[in-house]
Structure formats: structure tokens, C-alpha cells
C-alpha atoms as a PDB file:
ATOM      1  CA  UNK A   1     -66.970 250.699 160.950  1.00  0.00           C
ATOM      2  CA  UNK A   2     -66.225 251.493 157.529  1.00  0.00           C
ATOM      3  CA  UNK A   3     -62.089 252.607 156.570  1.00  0.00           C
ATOM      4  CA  UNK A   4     -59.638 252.122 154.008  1.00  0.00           C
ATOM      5  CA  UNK A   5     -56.728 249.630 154.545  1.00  0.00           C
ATOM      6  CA  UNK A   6     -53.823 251.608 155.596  1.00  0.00           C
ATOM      7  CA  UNK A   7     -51.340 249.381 153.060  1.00  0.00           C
ATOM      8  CA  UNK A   8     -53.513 249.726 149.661  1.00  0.00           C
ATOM      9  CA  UNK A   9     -56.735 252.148 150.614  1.00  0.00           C
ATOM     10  CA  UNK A  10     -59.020 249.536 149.597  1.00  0.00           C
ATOM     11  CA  UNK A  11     -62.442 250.122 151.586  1.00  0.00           C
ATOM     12  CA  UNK A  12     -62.740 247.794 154.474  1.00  0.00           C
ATOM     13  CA  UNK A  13     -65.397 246.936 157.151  1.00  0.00           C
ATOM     14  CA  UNK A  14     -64.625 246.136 160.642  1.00  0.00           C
ATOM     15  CA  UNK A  15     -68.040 243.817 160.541  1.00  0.00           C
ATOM     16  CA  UNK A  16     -66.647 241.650 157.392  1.00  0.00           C
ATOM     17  CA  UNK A  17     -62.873 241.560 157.444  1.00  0.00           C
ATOM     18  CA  UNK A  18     -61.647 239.730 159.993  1.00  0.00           C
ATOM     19  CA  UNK A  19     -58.364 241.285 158.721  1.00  0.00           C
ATOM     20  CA  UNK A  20     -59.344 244.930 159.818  1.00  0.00           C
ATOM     21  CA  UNK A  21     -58.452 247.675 159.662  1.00  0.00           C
ATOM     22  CA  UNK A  22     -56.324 245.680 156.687  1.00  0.00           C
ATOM     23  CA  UNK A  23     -58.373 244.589 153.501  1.00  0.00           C
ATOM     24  CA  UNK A  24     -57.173 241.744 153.856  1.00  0.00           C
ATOM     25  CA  UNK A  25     -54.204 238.931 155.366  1.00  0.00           C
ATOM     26  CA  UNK A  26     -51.301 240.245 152.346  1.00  0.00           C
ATOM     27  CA  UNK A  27     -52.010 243.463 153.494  1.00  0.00           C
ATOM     28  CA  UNK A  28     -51.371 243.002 157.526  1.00  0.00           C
ATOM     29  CA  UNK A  29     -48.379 240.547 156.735  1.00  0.00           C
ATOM     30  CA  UNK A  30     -46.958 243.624 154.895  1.00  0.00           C
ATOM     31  CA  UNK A  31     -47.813 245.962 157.542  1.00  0.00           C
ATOM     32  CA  UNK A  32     -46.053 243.981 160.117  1.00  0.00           C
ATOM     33  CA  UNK A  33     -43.012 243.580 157.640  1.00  0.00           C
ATOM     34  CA  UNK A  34     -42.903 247.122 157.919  1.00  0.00           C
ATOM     35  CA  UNK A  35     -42.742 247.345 161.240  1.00  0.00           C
ATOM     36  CA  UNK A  36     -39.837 244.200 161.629  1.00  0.00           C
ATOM     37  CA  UNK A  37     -38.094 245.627 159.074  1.00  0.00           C
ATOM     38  CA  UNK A  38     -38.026 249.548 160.597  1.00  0.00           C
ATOM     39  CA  UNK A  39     -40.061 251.475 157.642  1.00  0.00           C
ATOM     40  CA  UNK A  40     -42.170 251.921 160.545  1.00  0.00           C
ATOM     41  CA  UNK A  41     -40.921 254.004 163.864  1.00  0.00           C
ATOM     42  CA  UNK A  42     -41.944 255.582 167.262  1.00  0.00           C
ATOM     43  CA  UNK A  43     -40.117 259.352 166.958  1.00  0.00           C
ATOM     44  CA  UNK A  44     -40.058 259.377 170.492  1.00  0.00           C
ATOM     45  CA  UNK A  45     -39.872 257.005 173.431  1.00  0.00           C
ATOM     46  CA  UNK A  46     -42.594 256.450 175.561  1.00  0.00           C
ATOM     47  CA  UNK A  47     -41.235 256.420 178.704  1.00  0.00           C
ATOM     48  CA  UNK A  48     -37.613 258.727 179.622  1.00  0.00           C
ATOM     49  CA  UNK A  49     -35.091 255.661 179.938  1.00  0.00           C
ATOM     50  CA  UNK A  50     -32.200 258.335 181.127  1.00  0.00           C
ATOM     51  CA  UNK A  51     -33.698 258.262 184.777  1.00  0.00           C
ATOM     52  CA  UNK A  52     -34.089 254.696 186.447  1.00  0.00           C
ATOM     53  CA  UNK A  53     -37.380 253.720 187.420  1.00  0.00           C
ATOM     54  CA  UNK A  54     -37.576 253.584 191.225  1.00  0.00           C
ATOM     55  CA  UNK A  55     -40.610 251.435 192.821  1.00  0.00           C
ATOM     56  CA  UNK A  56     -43.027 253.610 194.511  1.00  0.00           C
ATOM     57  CA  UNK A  57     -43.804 252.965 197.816  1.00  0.00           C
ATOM     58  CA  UNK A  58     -46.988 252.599 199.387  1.00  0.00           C
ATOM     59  CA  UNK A  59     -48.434 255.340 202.198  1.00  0.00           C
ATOM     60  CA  UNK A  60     -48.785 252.909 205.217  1.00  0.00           C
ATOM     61  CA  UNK A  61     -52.642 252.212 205.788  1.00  0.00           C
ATOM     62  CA  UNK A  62     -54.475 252.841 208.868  1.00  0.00           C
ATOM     63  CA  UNK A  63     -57.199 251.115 210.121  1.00  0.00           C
ATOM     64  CA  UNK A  64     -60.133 251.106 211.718  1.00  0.00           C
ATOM     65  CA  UNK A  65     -61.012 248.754 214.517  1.00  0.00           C
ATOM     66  CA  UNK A  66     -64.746 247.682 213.820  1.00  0.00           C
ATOM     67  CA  UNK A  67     -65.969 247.163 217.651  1.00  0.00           C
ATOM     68  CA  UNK A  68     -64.370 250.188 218.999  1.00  0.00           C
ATOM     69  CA  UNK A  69     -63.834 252.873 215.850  1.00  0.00           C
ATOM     70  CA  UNK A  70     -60.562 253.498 217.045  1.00  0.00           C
ATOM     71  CA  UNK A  71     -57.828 254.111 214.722  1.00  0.00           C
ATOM     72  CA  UNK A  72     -54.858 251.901 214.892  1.00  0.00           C
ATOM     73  CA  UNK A  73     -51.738 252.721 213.579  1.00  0.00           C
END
């Protein structure tokens, strides 16, 4: 797949940079700078962290006695 690198729009190649999408190992060190040094943000959370998460729990299974097809509770 051919792109540009998203640091200095070089044309890169997803078969020949082992770098990719970056040109080339500068160019993802800086990217990741960006990102430890907050250029780079998410605008919004992913998940709502103002309501706990609560485990969901599991429908109780029935099954299926093979030698008499009976369900069983």
C-alpha cells in the first residue's frame, strides 16, 4: 500500500518500509514523542468513566440430557 508518512509526507510503501505508515524510524520516534509529550489527544473518552462498570452476569444455561432429550434445569 502506497501513503505518505504522516510526520514529513514523504511517499512510503507498506511492502518496503518496515517503518510504515512512517518513512522511516526518525519519523515514528517523533510520532510517538508526540503522543508522550500530549501534541497528540483523544477529544473524547472511549468508554463513559462517570458510571462504574458492573460485571454482567451470565443467563443460567440449560441443558439437554443426551439419552433422554429432557431438559434439565
Amino acid at each position: 500500500m502506497k501513503w505518505q508518512c504522516p510526520i514529513c509526507r514523504k511517499p512510503t510503501d507498506s511492502e518496503s518500509s518496515p517503518d510504515f505508515p512512517f518513512c522511516s524510524e526518525r519519523c515514528r520516534l517523533t510520532d510517538l514523542g508526540n503522543w508522550a509529550s500530549e501534541k497528540y489527544k483523544i477529544s473524547e473518552p472511549v468508554i463513559d468513566e462517570s458510571t462504574p462498570e458492573e460485571p454482567q452476569q451470565k443467563a443460567p444455561q440449560k441443558y439437554v440430557r443426551k439419552d433422554t432429550n429432557e431438559r434439565q434445569d
